[in-house]
Protein backbone atom coordinates (compact mmCIF):
# COMPACT_ATOMS: atom_id res chain seq x y z
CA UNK A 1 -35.50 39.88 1.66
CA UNK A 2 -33.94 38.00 4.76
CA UNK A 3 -36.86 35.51 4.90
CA UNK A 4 -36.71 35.14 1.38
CA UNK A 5 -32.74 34.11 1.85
CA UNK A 6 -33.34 32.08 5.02
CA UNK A 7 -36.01 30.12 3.20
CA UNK A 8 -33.80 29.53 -0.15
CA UNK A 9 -30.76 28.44 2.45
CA UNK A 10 -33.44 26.19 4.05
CA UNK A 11 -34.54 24.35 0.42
CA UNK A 12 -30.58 24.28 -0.37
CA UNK A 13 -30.16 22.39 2.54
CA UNK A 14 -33.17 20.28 2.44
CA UNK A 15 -33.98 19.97 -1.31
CA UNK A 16 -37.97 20.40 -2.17
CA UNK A 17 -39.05 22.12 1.18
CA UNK A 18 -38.62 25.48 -0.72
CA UNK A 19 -41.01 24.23 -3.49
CA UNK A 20 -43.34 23.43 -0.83
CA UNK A 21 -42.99 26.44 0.61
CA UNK A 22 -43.34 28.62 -2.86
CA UNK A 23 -46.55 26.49 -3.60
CA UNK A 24 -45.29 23.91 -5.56
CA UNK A 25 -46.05 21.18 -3.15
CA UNK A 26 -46.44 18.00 -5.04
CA UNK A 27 -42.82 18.44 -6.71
CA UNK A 28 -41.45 20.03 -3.62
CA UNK A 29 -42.68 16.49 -1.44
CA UNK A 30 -41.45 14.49 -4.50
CA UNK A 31 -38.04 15.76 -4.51
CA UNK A 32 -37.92 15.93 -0.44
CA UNK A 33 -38.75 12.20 0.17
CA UNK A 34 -36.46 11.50 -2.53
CA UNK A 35 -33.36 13.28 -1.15
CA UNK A 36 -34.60 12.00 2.55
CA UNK A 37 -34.69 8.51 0.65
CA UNK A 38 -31.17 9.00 -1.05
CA UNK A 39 -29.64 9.88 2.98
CA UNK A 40 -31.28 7.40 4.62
CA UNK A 41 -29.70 4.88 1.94
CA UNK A 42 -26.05 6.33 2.33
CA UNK A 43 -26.18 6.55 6.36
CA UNK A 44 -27.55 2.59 5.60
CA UNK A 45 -24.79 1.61 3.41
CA UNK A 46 -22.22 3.30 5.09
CA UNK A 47 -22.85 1.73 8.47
CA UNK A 48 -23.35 -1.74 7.16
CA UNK A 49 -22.13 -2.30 4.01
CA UNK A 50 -18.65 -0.07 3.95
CA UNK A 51 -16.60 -3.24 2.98
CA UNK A 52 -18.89 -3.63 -0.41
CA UNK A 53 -18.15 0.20 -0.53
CA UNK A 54 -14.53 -0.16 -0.35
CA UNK A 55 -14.53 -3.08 -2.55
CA UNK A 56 -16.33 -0.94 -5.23
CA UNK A 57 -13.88 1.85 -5.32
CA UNK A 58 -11.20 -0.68 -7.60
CA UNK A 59 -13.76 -1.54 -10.33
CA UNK A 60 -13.65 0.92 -12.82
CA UNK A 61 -16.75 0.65 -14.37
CA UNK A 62 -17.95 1.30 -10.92
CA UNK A 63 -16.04 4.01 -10.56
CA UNK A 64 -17.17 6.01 -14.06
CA UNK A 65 -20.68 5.33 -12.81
CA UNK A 66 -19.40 6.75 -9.78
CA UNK A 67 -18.46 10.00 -11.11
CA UNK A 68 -21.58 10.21 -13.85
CA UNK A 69 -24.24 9.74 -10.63
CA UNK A 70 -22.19 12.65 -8.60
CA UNK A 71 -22.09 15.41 -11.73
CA UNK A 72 -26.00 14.13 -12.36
CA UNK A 73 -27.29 14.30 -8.72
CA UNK A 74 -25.37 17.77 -8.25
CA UNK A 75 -26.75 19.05 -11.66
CA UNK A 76 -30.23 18.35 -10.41
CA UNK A 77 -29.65 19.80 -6.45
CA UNK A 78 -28.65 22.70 -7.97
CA UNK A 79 -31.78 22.93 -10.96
CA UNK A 80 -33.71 22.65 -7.24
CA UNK A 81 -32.11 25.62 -5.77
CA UNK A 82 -32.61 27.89 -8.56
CA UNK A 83 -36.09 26.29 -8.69
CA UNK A 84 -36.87 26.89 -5.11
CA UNK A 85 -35.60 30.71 -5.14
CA UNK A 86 -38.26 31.31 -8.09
CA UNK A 87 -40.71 30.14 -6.15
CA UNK A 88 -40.39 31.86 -3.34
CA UNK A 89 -39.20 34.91 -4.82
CA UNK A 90 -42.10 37.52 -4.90
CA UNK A 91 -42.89 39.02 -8.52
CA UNK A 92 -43.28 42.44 -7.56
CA UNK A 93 -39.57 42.65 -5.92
CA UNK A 94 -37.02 45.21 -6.94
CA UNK A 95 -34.21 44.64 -9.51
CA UNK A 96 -31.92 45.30 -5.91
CA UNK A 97 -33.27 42.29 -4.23
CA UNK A 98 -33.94 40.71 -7.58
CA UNK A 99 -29.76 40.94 -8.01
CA UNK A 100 -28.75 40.09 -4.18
CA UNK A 101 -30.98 36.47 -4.58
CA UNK A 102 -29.51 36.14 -7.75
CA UNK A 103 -26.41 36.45 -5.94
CA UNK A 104 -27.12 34.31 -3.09
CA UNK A 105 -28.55 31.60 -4.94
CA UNK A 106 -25.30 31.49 -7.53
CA UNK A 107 -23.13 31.30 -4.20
CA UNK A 108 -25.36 28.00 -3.14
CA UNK A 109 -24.66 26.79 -6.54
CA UNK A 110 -21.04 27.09 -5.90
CA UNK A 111 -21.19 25.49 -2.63
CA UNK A 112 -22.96 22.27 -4.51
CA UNK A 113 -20.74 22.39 -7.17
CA UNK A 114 -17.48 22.80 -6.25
CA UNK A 115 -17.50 19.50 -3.59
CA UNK A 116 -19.06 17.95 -6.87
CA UNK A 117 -16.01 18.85 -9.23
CA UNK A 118 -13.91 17.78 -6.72
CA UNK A 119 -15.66 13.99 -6.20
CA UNK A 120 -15.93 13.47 -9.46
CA UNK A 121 -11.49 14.61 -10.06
CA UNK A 122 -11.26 11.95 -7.04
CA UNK A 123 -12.99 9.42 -8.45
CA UNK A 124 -11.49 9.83 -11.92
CA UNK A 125 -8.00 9.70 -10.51
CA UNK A 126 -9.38 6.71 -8.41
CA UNK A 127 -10.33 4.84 -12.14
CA UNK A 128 -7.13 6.28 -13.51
CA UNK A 129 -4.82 4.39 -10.59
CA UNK A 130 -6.59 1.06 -10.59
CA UNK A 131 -6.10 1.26 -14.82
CA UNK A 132 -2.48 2.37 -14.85
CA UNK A 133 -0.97 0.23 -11.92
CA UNK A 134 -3.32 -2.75 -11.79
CA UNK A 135 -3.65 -5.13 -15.06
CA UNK A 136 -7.11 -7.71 -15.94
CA UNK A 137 -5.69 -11.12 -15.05
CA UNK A 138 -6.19 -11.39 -18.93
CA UNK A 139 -4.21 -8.68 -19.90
CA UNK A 140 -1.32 -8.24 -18.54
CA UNK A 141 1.77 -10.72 -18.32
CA UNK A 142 2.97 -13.02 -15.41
CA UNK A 143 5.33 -16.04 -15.30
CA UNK A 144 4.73 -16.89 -11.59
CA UNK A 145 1.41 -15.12 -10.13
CA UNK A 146 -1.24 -17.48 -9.90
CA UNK A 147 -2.87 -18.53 -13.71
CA UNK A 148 -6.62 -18.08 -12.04
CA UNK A 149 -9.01 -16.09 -9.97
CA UNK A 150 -11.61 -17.29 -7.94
CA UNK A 151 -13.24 -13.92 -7.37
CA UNK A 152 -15.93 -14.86 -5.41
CA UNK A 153 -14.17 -16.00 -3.17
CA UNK A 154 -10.41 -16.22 -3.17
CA UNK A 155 -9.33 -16.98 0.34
CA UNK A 156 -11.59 -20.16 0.41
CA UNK A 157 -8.93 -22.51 0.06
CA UNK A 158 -5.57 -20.16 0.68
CA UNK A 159 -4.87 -20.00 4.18
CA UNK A 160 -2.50 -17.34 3.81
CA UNK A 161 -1.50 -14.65 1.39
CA UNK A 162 2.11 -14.27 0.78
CA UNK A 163 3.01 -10.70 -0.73
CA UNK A 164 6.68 -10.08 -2.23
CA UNK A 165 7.56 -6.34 -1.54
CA UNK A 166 10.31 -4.95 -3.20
CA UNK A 167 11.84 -1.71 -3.36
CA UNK A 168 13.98 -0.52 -6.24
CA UNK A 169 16.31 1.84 -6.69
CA UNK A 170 15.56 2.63 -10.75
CA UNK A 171 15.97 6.25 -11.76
CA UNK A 172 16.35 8.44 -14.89
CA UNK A 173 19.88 9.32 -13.63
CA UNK A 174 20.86 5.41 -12.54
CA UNK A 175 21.49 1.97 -14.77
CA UNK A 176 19.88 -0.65 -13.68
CA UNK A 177 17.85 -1.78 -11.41
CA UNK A 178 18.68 -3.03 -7.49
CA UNK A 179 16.28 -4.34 -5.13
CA UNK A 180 17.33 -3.24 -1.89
CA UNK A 181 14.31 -3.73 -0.03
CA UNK A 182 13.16 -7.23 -0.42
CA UNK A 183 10.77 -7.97 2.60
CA UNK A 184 7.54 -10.76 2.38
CA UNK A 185 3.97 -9.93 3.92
CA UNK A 186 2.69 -13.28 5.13
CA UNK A 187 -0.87 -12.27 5.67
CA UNK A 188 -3.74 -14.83 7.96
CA UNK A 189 -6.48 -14.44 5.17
CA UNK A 190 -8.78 -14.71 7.90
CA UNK A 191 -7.91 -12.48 10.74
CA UNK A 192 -5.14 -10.47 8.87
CA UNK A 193 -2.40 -11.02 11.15
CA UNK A 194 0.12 -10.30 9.06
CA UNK A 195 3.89 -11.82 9.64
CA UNK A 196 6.73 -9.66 7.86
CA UNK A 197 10.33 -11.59 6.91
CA UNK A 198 13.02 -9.22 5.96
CA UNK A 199 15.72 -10.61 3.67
CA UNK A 200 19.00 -9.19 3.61
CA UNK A 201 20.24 -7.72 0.44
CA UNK A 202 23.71 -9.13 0.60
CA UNK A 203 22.25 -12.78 0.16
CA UNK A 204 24.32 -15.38 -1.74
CA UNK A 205 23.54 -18.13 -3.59
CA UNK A 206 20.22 -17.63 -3.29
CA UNK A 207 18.47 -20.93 -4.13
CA UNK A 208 16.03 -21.52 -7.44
CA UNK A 209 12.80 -24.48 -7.04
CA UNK A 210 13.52 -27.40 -9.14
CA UNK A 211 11.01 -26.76 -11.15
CA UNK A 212 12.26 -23.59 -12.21
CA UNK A 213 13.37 -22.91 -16.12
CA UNK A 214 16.60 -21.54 -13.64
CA UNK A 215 17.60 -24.52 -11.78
CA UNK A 216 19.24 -25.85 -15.05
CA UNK A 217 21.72 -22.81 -14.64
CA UNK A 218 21.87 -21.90 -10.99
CA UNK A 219 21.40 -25.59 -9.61
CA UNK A 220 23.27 -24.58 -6.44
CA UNK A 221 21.98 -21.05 -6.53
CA UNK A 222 22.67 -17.50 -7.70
CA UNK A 223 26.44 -17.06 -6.66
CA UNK A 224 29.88 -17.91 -7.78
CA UNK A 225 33.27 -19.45 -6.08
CA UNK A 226 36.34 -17.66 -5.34
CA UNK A 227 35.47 -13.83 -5.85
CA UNK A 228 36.63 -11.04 -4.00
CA UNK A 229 34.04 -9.11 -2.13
CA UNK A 230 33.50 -6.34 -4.70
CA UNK A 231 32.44 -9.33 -7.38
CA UNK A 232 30.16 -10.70 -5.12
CA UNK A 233 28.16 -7.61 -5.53
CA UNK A 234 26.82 -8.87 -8.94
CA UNK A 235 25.93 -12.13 -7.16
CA UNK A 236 23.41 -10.74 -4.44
CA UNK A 237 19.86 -10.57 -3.47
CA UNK A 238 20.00 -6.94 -4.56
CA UNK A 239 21.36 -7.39 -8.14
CA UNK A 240 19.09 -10.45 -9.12
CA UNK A 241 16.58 -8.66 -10.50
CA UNK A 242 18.31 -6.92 -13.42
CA UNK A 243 21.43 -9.24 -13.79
CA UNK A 244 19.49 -12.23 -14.41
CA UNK A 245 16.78 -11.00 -16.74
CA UNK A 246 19.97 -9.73 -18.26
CA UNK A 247 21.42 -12.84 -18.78
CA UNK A 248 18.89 -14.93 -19.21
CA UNK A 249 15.88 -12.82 -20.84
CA UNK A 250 12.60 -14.59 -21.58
CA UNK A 251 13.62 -18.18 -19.57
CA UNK A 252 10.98 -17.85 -17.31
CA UNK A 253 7.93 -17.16 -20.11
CA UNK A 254 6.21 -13.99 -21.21
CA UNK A 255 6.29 -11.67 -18.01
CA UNK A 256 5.72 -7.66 -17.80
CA UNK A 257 8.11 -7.73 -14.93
CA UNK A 258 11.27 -10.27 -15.51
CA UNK A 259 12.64 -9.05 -12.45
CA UNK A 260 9.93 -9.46 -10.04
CA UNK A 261 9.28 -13.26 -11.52
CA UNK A 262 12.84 -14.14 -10.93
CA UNK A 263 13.18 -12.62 -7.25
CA UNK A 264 9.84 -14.10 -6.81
CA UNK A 265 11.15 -17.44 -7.69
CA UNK A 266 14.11 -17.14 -5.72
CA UNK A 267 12.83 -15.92 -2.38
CA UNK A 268 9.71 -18.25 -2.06
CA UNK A 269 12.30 -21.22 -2.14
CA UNK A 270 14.77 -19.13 -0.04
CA UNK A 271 12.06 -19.13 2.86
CA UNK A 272 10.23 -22.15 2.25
CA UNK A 273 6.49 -20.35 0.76
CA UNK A 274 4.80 -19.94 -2.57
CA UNK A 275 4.81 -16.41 -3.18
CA UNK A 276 1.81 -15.33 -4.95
CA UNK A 277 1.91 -11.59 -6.16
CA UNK A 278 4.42 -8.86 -5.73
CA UNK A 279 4.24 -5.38 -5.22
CA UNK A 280 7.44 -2.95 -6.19
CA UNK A 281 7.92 0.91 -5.54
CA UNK A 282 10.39 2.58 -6.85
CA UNK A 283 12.09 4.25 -3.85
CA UNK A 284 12.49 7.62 -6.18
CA UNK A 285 9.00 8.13 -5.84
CA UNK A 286 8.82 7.36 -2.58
CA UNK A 287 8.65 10.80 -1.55
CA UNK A 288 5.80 11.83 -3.33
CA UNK A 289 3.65 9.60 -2.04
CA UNK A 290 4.53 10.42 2.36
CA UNK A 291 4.25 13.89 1.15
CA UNK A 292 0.60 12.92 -0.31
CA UNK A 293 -0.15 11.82 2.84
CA UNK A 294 0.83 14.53 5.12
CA UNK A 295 3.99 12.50 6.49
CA UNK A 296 4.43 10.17 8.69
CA UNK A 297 5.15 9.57 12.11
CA UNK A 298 7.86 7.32 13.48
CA UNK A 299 9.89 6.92 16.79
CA UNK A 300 13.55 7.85 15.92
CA UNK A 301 15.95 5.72 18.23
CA UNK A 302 19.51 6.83 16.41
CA UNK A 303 20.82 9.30 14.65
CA UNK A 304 19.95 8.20 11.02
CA UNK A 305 22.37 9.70 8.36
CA UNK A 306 20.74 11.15 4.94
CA UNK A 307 23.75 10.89 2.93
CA UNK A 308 27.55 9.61 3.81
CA UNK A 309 29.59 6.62 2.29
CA UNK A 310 30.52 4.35 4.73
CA UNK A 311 33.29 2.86 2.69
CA UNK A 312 34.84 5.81 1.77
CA UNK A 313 34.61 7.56 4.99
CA UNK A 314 32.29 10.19 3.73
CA UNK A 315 30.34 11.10 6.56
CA UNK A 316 26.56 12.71 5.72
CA UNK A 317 25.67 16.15 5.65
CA UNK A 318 22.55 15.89 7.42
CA UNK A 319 21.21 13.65 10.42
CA UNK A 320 17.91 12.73 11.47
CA UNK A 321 18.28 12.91 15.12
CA UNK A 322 16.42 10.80 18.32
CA UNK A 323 12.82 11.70 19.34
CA UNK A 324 9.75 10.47 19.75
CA UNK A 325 7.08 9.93 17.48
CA UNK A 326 8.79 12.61 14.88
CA UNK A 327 6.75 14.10 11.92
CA UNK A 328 8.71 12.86 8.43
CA UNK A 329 8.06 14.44 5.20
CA UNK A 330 8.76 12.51 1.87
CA UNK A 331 12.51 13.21 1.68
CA UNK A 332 13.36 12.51 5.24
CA UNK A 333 10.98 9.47 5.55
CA UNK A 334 13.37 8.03 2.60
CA UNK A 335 16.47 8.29 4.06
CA UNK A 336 15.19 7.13 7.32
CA UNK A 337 14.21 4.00 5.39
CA UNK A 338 17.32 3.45 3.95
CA UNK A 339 19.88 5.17 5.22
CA UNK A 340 23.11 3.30 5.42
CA UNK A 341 26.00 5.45 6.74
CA UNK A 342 27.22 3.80 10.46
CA UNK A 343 24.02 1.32 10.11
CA UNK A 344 24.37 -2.31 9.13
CA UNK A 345 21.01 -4.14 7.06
CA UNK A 346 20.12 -4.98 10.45
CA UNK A 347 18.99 -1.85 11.56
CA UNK A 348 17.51 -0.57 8.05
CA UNK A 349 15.58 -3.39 7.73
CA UNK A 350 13.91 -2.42 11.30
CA UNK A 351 13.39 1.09 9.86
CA UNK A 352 11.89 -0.22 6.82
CA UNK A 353 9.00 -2.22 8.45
CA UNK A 354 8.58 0.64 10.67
CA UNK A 355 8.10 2.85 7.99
CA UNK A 356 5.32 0.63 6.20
CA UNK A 357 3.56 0.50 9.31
CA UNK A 358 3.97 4.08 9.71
CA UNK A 359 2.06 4.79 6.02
CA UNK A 360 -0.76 2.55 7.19
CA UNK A 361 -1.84 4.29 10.18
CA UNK A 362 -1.18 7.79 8.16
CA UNK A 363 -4.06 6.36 5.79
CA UNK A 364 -6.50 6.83 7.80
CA UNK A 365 -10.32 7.65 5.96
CA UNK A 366 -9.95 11.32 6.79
CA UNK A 367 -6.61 11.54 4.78
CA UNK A 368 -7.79 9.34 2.02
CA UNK A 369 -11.15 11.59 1.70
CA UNK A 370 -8.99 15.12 1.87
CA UNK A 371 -5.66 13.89 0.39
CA UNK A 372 -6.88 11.54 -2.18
CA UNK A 373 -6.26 13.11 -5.78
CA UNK A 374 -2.59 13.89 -4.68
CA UNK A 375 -2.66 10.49 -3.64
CA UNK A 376 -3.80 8.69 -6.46
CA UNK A 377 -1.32 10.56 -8.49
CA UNK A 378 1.53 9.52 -6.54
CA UNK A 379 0.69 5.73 -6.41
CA UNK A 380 0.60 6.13 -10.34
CA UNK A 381 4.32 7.37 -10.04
CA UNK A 382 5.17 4.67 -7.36
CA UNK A 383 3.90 1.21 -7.62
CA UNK A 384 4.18 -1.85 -10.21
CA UNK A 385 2.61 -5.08 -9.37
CA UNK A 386 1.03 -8.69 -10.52
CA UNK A 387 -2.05 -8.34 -8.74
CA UNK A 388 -4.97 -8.50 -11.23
CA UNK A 389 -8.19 -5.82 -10.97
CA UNK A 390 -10.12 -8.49 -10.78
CA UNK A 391 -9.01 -9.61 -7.13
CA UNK A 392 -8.74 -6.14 -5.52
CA UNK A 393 -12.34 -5.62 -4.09
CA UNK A 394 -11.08 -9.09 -1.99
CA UNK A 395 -7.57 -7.56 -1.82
CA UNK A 396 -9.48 -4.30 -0.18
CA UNK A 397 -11.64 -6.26 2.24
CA UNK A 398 -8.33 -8.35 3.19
CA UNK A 399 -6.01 -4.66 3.74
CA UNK A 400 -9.25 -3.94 6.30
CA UNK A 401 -8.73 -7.18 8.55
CA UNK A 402 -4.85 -6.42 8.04
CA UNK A 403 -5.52 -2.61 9.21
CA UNK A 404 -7.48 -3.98 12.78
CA UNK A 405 -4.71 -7.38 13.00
CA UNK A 406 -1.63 -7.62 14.20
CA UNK A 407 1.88 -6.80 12.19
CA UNK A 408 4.37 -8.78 13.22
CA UNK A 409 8.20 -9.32 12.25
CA UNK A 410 9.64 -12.37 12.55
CA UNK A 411 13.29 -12.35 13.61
CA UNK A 412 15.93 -13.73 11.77
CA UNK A 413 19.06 -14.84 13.30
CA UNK A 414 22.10 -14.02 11.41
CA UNK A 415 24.61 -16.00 13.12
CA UNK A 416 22.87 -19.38 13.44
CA UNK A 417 21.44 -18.98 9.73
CA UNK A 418 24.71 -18.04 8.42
CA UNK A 419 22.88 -14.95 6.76
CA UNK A 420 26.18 -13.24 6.24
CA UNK A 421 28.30 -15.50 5.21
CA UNK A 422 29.00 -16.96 1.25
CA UNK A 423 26.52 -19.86 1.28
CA UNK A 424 23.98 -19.15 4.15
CA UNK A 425 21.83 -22.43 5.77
CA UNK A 426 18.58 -21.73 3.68
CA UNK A 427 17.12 -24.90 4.72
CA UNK A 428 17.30 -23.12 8.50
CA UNK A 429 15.51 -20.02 7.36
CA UNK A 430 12.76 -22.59 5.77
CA UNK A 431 12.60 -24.18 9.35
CA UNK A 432 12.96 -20.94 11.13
CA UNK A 433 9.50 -18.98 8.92
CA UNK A 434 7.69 -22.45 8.91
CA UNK A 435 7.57 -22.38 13.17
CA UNK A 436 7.41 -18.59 13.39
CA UNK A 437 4.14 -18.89 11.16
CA UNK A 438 2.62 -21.41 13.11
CA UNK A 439 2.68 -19.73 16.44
CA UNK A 440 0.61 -16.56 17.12
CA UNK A 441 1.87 -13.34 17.24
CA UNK A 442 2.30 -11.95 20.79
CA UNK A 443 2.65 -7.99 22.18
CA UNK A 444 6.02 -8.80 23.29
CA UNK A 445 8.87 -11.11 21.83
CA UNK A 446 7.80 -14.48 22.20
CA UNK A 447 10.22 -18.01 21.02
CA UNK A 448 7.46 -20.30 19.81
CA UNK A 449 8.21 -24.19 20.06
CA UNK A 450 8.38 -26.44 16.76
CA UNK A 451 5.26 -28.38 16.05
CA UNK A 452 6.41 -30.34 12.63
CA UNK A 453 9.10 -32.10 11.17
CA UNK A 454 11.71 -30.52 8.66
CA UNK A 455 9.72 -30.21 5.27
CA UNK A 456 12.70 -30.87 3.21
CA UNK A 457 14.35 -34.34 4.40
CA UNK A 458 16.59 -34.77 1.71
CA UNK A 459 18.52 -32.08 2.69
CA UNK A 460 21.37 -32.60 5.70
CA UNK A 461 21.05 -29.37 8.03
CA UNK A 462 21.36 -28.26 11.97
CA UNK A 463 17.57 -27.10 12.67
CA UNK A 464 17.88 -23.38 14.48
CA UNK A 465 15.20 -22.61 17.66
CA UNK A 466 12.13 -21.52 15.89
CA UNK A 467 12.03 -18.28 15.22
CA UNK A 468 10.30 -15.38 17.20
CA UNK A 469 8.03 -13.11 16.08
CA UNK A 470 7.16 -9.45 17.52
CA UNK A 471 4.81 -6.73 17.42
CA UNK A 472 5.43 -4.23 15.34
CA UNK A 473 4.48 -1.80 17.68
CA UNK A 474 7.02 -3.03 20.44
CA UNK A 475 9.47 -3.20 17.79
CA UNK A 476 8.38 0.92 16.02
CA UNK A 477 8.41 1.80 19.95
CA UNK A 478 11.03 4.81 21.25
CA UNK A 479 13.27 3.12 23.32
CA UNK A 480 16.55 4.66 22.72
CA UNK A 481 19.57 2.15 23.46
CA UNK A 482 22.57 4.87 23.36
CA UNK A 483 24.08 2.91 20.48
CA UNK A 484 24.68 5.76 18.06
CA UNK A 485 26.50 5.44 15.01
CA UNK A 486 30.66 6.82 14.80
């Protein structure tokens, strides 16, 4: 009975040897060059050909053919197992040993089958994100993403990919819609250095291209004279996205996302680039999504509050305090983000980059491969977007080069661009993103030196030093200043 076990672990393990071993040698070296075949092909592909892999993963009909090959090849490993035992099983053996195979060879079934449910849930919930969050170029609804794909190959003639990211603030509980995270990934198509630009949300008169359906309405951008501070609320960054669509529904052409084509609109002219596609989450599910992932890991270099009113003098309930490279689940990796109490945009906006580059080294394959179904299932929650299925096996190949680049911010000057005052110097933040694109990205903070003229001569403005850029990890570093908030 043990060698009869030992040999039906062996043909488990290596599929036909136990064939050839009960007799049954022709099908047993069939089905073992076969599997041998089927290895040798996977170790091939996944050495050499994991972008193609990757890129595979966000076509659906790859995906269902995905799942349909795992159930199929696990069906058949498994008719091998049970084959294997019989042949090796001798045909005068008692019913004992007869049961104790049959026992043994249904717990190698389970140990094939149970990966193979799980693979195939994986790869369904893989289909069932891709479906859900991203639309066929043909399907879906967009009044300012680019009208076509070139899908074999769309970086040929686009330097640079410019990504809107928005965060909103939309809930069951909550009216409306603000964007208080409005940040735009600048990304080298070719070595995915990728440049981030923060906005503040307290923007005024946030400028429309004359182009724009807009302009007629808002030639002198999104703001009014003469209000007190409270009714400039309704005339920020932040409350463009549902006040306009509001006002103004269907100016900008059939879209599935009014909102995102008007802040899209708005901020490419703001800082000077043609924004292609945007990507929102909706901070709610935010949460779900760190949590998915096992948390993240940031450097904490102030007490961040999770809670408080600064206006009203309602101090929080709960801090996150100072540390290095502290473990955040989904709740506290929120507030961190965007918590507000004692902290000016200034320093959330620091948080928030830190915290995107935070979930892209938590993705790392071993995650992905454990984590994945939870995963999936929170993106469905979290994201809305532009970007069509047809462009994401390019869009994963890009997010690779982006994952081995270099993340950058580039600074922003509030005082010289007059960020916080009524009508800030846009043409300056044009000039400012224009020079910090052109130079490269350094470890350390870095001024770069202008290389062109001002883009936009007809309009009468004091150029600011170009701006810097930095590392994102110099920037995500701990190095605790003793500022903390009161």
């Amino acid at each position: 009975m043990p060698k009869l076990l030992g040999l039906t672990l062996l043909g488990a393990l290596l599929p036909g040897l136990g064939l050839i071993v009960g007799g049954r040698r022709k099908t047993g070296a069939f089905v073992l060059t076969l599997f041998l075949g089927l290895v040798g092909l996977g170790v091939y592909v996944g050495l050499t050909r994991r972008e193609e892999v990757l890129a595979a993963a966000v076509v659906p009909s790859r995906l269902l053919l995905t799942s349909v090959l795992i159930g199929a090849l696990a069906f058949l490993w498994i008719v091998v197992i049970v084959a294997s035992h019989r042949s090796l099983r001798p045909a005068t053996g008692g019913a004992g040993g007869r049961a104790l195979g049959a026992g043994f060879v249904g717990i190698l079934c389970f140990a094939i089958a149970a990966p193979a449910a799980v693979g195939v849930q994986s790869v369904l919930a893989q289909r069932t994100l891709v479906q859900d969050v991203f639309q066929a170029q043909g399907e879906s609804k967009s009044a300012t993403r680019p009208t076509t794909v070139n899908v074999k190959d769309p970086w040929e003639d686009k330097p640079r990919l410019n990504l809107l990211l928005l965060g909103g603030d939309d809930a069951p509980s909550r009216e409306g819609v603000r964007t208080d995270t409005v940040i735009v990934a600048s990304i080298d198509t070719k070595t995915g250095n990728t440049a981030l630009i923060s906005l503040p949300r307290n923007l005024t008169f946030m400028p429309f291209p004359k182009d724009s359906p807009l302009y007629k309405y808002y030639p002198n951008g999104f703001g009014k004279e003469g209000l007190s501070l409270d009714g400039r609320l309704e005339w920020m960054l932040t409350a463009m996205y549902q006040n306009i669509p509001d006002a103004h529904p269907g100016i900008l052409g059939p879209s599935d996302n009014e909102g995102a084509d008007v802040v899209k609109q708005s901020v490419g002219e703001a800082i000077g680039l043609k924004l292609d596609y945007y990507l929102q989450v909706n901070l709610q599910s935010f949460p779900e999504i760190v949590d998915a992932l096992g948390g993240i890991k940031v450097n904490v270099n102030e007490r961040v509050a999770m809670g408080g009113i600064s206006s009203s003098h309602i101090p929080p309930k709960e801090w996150i305090e100072p540390g290095p490279n502290q473990h955040l689940d989904g709740r506290h990796a929120l507030w961190f983000a965007r918590g507000r109490y004692g902290a000016d945009d200034d320093q959330r906006q620091v948080r928030q980059r830190c915290v995107i580059k935070s979930i892209v080294d938590a993705a790392d394959p071993q995650t992905l491969l454990t984590k994945y179904k939870a995963i999936a299932k929170a993106g469905q929650h979290l994201l809305r977007t532009d970007i069509p299925q047809e462009l994401l096996p390019a869009m994963v190949e890009l997010a690779l080069r982006v994952k081995s680049g270099t993340v950058s911010n580039v600074t922003l000057d509030p005082e010289k661009l007059r960020l916080k005052y009524l009508h800030p110097d846009y043409q300056a933040l044009r000039d400012t993103v224009e020079n910090a694109l052109e130079s490269t990205p350094e470890p350390t903070v870095t001024p770069t030196t202008p290389t062109s003229t001002t883009r936009r001569p007809t309009t009468t403005t004091t150029t600011p030093p170009p701006g810097p850029t930095q590392n994102l990890a110099d920037a995500c570093a701990y190095n605790p200043n003793g500022d903390q908030p009161n």
